[in-house]
C-alpha atoms as a PDB file:
ATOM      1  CA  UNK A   1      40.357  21.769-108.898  1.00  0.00           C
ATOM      2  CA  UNK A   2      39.788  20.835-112.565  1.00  0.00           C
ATOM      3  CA  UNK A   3      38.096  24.128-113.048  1.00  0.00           C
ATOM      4  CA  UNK A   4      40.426  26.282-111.709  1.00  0.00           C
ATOM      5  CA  UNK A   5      43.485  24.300-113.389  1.00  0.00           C
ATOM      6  CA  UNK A   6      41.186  25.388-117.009  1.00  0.00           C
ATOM      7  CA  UNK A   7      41.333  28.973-116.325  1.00  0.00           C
ATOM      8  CA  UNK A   8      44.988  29.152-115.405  1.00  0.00           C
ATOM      9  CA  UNK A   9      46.114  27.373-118.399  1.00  0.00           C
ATOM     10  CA  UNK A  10      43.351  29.789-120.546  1.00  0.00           C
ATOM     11  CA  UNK A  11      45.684  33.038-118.462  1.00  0.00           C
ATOM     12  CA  UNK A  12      48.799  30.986-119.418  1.00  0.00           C
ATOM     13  CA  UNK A  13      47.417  30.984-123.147  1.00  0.00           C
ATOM     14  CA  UNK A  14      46.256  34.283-123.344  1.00  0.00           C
ATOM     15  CA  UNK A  15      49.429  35.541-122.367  1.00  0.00           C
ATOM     16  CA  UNK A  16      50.878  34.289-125.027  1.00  0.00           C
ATOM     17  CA  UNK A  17      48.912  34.949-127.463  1.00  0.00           C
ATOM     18  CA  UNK A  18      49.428  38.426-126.577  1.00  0.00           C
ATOM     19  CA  UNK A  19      53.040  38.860-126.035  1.00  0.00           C
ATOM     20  CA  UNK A  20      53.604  37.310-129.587  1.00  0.00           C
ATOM     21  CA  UNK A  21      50.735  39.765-131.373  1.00  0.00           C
ATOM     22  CA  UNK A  22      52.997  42.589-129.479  1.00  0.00           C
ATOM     23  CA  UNK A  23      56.615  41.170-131.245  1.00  0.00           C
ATOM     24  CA  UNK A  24      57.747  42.879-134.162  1.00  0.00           C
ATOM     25  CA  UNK A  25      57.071  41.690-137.269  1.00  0.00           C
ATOM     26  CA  UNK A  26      59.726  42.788-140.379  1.00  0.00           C
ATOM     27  CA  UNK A  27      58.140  44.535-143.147  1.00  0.00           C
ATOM     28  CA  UNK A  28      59.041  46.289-146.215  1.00  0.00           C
ATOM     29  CA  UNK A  29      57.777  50.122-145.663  1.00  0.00           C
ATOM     30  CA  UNK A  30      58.945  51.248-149.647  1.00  0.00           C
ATOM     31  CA  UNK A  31      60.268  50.045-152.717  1.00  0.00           C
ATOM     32  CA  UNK A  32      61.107  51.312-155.890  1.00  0.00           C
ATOM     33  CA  UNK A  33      63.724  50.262-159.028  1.00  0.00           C
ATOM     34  CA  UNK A  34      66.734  51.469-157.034  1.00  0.00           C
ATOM     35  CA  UNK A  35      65.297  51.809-153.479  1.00  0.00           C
ATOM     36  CA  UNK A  36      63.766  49.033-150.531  1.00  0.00           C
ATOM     37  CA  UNK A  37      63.143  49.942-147.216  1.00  0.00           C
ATOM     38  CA  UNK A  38      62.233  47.856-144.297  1.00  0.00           C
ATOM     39  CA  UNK A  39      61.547  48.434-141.203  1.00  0.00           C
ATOM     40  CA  UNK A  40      63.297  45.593-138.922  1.00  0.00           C
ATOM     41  CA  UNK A  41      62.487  46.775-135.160  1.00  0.00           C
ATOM     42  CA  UNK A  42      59.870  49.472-133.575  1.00  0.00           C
ATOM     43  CA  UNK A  43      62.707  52.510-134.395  1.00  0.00           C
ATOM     44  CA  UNK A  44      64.939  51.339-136.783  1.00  0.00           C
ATOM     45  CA  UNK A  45      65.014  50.777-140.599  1.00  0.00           C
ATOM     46  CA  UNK A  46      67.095  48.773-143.183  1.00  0.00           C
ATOM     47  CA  UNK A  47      67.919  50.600-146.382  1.00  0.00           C
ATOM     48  CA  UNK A  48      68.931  48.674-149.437  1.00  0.00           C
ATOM     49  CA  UNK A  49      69.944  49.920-152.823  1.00  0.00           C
ATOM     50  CA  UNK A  50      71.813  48.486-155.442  1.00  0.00           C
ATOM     51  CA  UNK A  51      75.643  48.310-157.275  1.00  0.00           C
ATOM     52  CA  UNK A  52      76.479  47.093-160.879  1.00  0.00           C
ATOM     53  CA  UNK A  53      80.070  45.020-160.375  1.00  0.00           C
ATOM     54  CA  UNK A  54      82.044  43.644-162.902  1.00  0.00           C
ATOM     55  CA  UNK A  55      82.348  40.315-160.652  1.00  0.00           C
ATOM     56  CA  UNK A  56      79.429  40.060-158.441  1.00  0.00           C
ATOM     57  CA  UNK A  57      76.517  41.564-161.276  1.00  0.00           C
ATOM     58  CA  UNK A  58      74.142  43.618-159.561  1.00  0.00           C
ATOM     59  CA  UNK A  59      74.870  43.322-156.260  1.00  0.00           C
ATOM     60  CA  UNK A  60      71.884  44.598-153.534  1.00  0.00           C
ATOM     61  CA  UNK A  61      73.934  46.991-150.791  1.00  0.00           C
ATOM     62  CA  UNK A  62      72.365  47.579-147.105  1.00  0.00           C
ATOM     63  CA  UNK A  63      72.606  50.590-145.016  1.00  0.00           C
ATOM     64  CA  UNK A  64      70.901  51.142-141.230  1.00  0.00           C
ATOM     65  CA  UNK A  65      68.195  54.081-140.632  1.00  0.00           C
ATOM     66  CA  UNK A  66      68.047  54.873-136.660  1.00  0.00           C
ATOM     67  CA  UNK A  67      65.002  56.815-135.086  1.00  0.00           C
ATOM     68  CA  UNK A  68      63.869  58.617-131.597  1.00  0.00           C
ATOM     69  CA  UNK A  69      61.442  61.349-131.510  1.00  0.00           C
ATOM     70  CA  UNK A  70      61.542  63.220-134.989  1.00  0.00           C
ATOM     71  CA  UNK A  71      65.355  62.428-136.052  1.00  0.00           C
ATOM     72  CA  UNK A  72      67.164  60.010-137.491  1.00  0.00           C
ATOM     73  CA  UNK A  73      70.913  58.772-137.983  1.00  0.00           C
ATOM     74  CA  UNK A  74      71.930  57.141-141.294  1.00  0.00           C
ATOM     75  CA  UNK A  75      74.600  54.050-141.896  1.00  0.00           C
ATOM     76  CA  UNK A  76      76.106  54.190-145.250  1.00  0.00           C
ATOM     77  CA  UNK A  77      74.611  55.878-147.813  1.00  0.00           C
ATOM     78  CA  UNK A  78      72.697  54.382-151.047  1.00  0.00           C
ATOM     79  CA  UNK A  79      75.041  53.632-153.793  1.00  0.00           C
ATOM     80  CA  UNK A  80      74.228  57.204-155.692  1.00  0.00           C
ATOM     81  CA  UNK A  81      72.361  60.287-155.271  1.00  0.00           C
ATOM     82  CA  UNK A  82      69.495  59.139-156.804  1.00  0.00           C
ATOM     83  CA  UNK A  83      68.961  56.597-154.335  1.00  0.00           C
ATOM     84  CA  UNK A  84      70.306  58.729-151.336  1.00  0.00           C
ATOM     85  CA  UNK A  85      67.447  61.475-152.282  1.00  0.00           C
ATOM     86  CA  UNK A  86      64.799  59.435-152.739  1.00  0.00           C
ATOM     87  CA  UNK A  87      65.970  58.187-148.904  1.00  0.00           C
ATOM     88  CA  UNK A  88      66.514  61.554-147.431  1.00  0.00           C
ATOM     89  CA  UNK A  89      62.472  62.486-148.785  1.00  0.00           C
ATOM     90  CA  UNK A  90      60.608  59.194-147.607  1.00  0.00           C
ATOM     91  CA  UNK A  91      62.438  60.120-144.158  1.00  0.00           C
ATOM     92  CA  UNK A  92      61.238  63.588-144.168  1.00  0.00           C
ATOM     93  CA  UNK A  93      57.624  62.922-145.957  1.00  0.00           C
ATOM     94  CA  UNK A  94      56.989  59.536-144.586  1.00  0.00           C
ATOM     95  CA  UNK A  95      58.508  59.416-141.027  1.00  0.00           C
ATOM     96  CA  UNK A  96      58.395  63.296-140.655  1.00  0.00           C
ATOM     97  CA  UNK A  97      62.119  63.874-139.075  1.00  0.00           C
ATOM     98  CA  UNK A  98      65.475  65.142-139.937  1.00  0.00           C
ATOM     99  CA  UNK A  99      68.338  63.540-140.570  1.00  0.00           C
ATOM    100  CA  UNK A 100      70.958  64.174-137.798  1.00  0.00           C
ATOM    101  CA  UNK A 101      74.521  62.489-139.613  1.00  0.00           C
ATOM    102  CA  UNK A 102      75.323  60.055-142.137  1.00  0.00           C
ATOM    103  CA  UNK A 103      78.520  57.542-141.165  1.00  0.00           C
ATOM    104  CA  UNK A 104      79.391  55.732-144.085  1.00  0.00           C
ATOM    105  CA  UNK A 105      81.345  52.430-142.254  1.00  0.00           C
ATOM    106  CA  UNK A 106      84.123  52.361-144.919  1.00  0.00           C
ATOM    107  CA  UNK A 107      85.570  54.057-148.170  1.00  0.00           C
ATOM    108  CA  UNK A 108      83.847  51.773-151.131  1.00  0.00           C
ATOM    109  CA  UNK A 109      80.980  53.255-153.347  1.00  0.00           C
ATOM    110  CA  UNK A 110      78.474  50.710-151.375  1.00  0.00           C
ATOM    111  CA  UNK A 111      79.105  52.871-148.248  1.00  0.00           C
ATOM    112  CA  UNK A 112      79.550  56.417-149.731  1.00  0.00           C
ATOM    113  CA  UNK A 113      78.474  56.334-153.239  1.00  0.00           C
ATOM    114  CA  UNK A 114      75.501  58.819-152.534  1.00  0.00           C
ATOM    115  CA  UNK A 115      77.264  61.335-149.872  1.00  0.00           C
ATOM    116  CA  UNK A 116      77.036  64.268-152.424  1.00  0.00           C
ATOM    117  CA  UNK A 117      73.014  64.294-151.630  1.00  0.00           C
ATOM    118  CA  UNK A 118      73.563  64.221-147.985  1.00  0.00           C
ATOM    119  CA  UNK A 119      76.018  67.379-148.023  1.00  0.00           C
ATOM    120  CA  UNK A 120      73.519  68.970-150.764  1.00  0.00           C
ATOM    121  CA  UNK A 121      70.789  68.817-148.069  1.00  0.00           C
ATOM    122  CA  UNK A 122      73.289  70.064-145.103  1.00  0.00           C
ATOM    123  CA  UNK A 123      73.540  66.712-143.467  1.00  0.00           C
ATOM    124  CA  UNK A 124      76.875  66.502-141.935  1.00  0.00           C
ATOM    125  CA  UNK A 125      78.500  63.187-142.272  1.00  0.00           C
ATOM    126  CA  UNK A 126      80.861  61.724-139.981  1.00  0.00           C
ATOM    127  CA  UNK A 127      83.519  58.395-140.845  1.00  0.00           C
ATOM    128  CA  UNK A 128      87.167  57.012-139.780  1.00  0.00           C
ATOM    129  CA  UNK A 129      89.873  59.088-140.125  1.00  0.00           C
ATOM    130  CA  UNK A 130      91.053  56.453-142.114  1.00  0.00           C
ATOM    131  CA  UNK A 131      88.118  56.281-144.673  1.00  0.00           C
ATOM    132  CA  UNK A 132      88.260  59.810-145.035  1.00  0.00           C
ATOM    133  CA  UNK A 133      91.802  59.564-146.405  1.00  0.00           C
ATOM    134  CA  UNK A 134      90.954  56.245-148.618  1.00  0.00           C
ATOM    135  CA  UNK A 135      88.020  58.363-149.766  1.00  0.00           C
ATOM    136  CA  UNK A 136      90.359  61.478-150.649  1.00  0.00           C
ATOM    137  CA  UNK A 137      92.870  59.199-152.724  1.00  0.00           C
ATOM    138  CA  UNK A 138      90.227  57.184-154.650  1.00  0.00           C
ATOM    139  CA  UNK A 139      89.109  61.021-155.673  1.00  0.00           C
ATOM    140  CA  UNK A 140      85.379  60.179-154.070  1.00  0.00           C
ATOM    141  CA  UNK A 141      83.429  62.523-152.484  1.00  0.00           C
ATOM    142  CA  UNK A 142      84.563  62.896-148.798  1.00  0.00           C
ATOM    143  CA  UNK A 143      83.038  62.829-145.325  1.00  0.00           C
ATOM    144  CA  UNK A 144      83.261  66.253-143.502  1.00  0.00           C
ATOM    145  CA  UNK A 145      83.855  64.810-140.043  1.00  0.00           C
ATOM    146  CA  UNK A 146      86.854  62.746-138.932  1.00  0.00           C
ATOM    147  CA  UNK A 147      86.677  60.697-135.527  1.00  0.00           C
ATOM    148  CA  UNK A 148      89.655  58.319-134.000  1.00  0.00           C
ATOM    149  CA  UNK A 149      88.118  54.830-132.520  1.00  0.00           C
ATOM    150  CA  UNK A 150      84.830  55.601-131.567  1.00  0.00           C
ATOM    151  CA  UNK A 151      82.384  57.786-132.150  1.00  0.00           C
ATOM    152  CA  UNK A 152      78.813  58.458-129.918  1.00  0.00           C
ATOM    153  CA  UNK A 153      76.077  61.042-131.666  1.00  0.00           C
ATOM    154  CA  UNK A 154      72.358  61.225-129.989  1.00  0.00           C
ATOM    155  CA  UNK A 155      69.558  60.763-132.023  1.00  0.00           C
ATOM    156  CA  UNK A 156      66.234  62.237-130.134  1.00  0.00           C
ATOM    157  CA  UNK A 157      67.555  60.982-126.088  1.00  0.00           C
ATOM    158  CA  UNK A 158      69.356  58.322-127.532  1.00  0.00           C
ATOM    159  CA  UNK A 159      72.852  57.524-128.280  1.00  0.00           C
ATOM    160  CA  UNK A 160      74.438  55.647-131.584  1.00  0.00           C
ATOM    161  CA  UNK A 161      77.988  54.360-131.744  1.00  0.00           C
ATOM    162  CA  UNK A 162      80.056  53.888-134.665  1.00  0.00           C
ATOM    163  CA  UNK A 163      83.604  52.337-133.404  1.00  0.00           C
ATOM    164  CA  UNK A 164      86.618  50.429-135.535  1.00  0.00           C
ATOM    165  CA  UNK A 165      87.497  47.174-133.883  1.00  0.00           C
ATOM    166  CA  UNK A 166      90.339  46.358-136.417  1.00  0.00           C
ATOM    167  CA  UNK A 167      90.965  45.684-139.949  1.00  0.00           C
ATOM    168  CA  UNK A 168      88.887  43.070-141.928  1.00  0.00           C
ATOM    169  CA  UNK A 169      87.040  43.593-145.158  1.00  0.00           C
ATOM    170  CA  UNK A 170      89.253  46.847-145.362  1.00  0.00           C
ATOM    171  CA  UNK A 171      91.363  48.683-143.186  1.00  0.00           C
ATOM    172  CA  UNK A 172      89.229  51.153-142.011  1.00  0.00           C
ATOM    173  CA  UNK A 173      85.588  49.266-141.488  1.00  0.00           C
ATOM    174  CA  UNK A 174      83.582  50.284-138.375  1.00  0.00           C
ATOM    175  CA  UNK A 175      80.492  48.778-137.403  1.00  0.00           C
ATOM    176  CA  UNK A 176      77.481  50.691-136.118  1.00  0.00           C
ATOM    177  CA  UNK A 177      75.388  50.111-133.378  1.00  0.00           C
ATOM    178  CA  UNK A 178      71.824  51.508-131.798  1.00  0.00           C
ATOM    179  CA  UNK A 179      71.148  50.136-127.991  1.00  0.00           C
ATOM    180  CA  UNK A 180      67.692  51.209-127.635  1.00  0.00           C
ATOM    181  CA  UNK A 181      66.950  48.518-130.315  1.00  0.00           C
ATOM    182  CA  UNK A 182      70.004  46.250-129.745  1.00  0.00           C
ATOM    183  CA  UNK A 183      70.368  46.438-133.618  1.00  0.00           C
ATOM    184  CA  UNK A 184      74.322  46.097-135.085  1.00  0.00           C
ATOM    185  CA  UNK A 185      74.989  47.530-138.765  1.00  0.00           C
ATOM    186  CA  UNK A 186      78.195  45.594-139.571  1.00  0.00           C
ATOM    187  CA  UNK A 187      78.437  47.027-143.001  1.00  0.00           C
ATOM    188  CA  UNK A 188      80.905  44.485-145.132  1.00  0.00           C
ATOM    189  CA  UNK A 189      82.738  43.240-142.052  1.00  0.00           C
ATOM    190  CA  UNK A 190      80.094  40.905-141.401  1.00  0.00           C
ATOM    191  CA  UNK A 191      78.526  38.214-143.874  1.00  0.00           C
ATOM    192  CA  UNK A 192      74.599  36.832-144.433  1.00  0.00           C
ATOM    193  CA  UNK A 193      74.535  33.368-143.419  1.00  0.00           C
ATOM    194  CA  UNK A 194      75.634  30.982-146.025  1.00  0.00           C
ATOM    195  CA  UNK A 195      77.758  33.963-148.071  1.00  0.00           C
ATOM    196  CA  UNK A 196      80.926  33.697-149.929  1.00  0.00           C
ATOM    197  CA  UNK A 197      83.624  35.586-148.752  1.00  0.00           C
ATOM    198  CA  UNK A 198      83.693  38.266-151.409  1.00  0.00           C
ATOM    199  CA  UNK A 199      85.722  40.869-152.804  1.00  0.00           C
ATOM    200  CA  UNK A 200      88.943  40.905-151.256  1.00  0.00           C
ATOM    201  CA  UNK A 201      90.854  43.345-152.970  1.00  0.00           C
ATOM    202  CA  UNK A 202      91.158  45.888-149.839  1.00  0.00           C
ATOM    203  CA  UNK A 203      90.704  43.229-147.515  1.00  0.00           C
ATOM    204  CA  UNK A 204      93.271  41.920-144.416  1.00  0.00           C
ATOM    205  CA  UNK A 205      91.848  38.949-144.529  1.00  0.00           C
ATOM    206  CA  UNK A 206      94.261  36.845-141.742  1.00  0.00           C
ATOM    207  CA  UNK A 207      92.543  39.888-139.257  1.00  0.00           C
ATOM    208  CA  UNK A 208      89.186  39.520-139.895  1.00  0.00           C
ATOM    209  CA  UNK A 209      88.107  36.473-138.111  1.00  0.00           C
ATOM    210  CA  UNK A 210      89.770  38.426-134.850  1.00  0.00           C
ATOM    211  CA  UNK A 211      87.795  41.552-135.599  1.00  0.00           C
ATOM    212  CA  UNK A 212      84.812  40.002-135.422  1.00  0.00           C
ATOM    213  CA  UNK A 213      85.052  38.173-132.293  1.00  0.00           C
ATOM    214  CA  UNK A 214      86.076  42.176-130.363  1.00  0.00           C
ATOM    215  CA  UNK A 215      82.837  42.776-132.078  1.00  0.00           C
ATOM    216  CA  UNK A 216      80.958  40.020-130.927  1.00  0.00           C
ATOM    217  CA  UNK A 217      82.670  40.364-126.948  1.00  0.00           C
ATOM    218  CA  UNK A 218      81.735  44.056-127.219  1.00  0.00           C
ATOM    219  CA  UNK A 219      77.892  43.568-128.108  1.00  0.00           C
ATOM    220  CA  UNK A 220      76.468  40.539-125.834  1.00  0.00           C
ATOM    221  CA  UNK A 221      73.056  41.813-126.153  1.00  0.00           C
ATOM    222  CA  UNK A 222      72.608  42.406-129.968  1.00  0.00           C
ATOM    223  CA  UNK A 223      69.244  40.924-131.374  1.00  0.00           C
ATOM    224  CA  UNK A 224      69.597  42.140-134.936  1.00  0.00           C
ATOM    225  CA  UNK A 225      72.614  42.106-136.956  1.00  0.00           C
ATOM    226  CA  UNK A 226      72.701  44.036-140.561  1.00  0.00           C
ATOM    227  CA  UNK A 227      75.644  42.722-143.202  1.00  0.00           C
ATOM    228  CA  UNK A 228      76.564  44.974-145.830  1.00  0.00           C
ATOM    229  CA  UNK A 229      75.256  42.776-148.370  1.00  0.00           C
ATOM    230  CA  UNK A 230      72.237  39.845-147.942  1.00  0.00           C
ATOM    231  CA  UNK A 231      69.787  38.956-145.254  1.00  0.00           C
ATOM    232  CA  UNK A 232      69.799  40.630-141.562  1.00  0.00           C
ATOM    233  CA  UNK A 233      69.586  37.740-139.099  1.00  0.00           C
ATOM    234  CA  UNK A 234      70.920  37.683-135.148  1.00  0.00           C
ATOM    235  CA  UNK A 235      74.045  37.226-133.704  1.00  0.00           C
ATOM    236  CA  UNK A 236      74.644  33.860-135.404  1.00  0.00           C
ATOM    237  CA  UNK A 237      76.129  36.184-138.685  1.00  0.00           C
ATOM    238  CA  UNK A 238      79.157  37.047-136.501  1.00  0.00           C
ATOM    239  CA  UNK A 239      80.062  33.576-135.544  1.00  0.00           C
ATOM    240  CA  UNK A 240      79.112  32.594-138.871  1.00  0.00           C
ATOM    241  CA  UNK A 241      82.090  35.149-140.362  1.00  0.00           C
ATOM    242  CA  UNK A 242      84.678  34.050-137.764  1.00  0.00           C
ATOM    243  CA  UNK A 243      83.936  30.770-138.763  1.00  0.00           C
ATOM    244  CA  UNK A 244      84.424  32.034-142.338  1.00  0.00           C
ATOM    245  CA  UNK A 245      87.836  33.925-142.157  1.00  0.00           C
ATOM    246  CA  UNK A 246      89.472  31.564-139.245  1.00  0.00           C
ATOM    247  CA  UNK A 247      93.006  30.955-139.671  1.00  0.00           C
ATOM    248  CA  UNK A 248      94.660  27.650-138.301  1.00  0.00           C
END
């Protein structure tokens, strides 16, 4: 009895042991002055470059790479061309695909800043209708694809979703989202555990809080949530900014 109780707990161990060396493990794949890359689940990559602000100093900026089979779909761009090449050649050198679309998620310079890169290379890009016309009055380059509510492109077999839930950190944020890894890029409607609220100046700030929680009812199964600016966590960083922007 004692015997056999030993080897079942040693199966019972083993097991273990090797469904946690199988997890995932987080790790930064490049980095340069203006460019870190890390790759945050088996097909899917986090992309952070970085903004000089007059309020915030120099202010790190995330984006969302998506892969199946030899393509990829790109989140917000780097915050110039500089950074959006040196993106568009690791993805082509280093993972060896094409990139399919780039959505920037709203109209500031953290989100489109490096589009002009992405058309020179004949990536199409795809936002809101509505941050294609914030884009056209702020005189910034503009996306060359408008879509109303939602929008579903395939990468490889799979699908990615880019959909606006309501106003928040501006009028026309959408958040992305990849099943096959249950990964969310929120962009600057959500916030890094622990953040400030931030810049506000395009902001509806008495919607936001409600946003969020359409996100949150829309997505039970996300595992990995991106912010626009700070650490990636889980789902805790959407009830972390409805907490945040609640109105009593």
């Amino acid at each position: 009895m004692k015997a056999g109780f030993i080897i079942l707990l040693s199966l019972i161990l083993f097991n273990c042991r090797s469904q946690k060396d199988l997890s995932f493990r987080p790790k930064v794949v490049y980095k340069s002055d203006q460019l870190i890359i890390t790759q945050v689940s088996p097909n899917s990559f986090e992309h952070t470059s970085f903004l000089q602000t007059n309020d915030f100093g120099n202010v790190p900026c995330n984006g969302l790479i998506v892969k199946n089979g030899n393509e990829t779909i790109i989140f917000d761009t780097p915050t110039n061309d500089q950074g959006s090449e040196a993106l568009i050649k690791w993805i082509m050198e280093t993972l060896h695909c094409k990139v399919n679309a780039i959505i920037p998620t709203h109209f500031h310079n953290d989100c489109l800043g490096g589009l002009k890169a992405f058309h020179d290379h004949h990536i199409p890009s795809y936002a809101y209708f509505k941050t294609i016309d914030f884009a056209r009055e702020n005189k910034y380059i503009i996306p060359q694809n408008s879509f109303r509510d939602s929008l579903t492109l395939k990468v490889g077999d799979k699908k990615v979703t880019a959909k606006f839930f309501g106003e928040g950190h501006t009028k026309d944020n959408v958040v992305g989202y990849f099943p096959a890894d249950h990964i969310m890029f929120g962009g600057c409607l959500i916030k890094e555990i622990d953040a400030g609220k931030g810049y506000l100046g395009d902001a509806n700030v008495s919607a936001w809080s409600g946003t969020v929680a359409k996100v949150k009812e829309e997505y039970p199964d996300v595992q990995v949530v991106i912010p626009g600016h700070g650490d990636y966590g889980n789902k805790k960083l959407l009830d972390y900014t409805i907490h945040l922007f609640k109105t009593q």
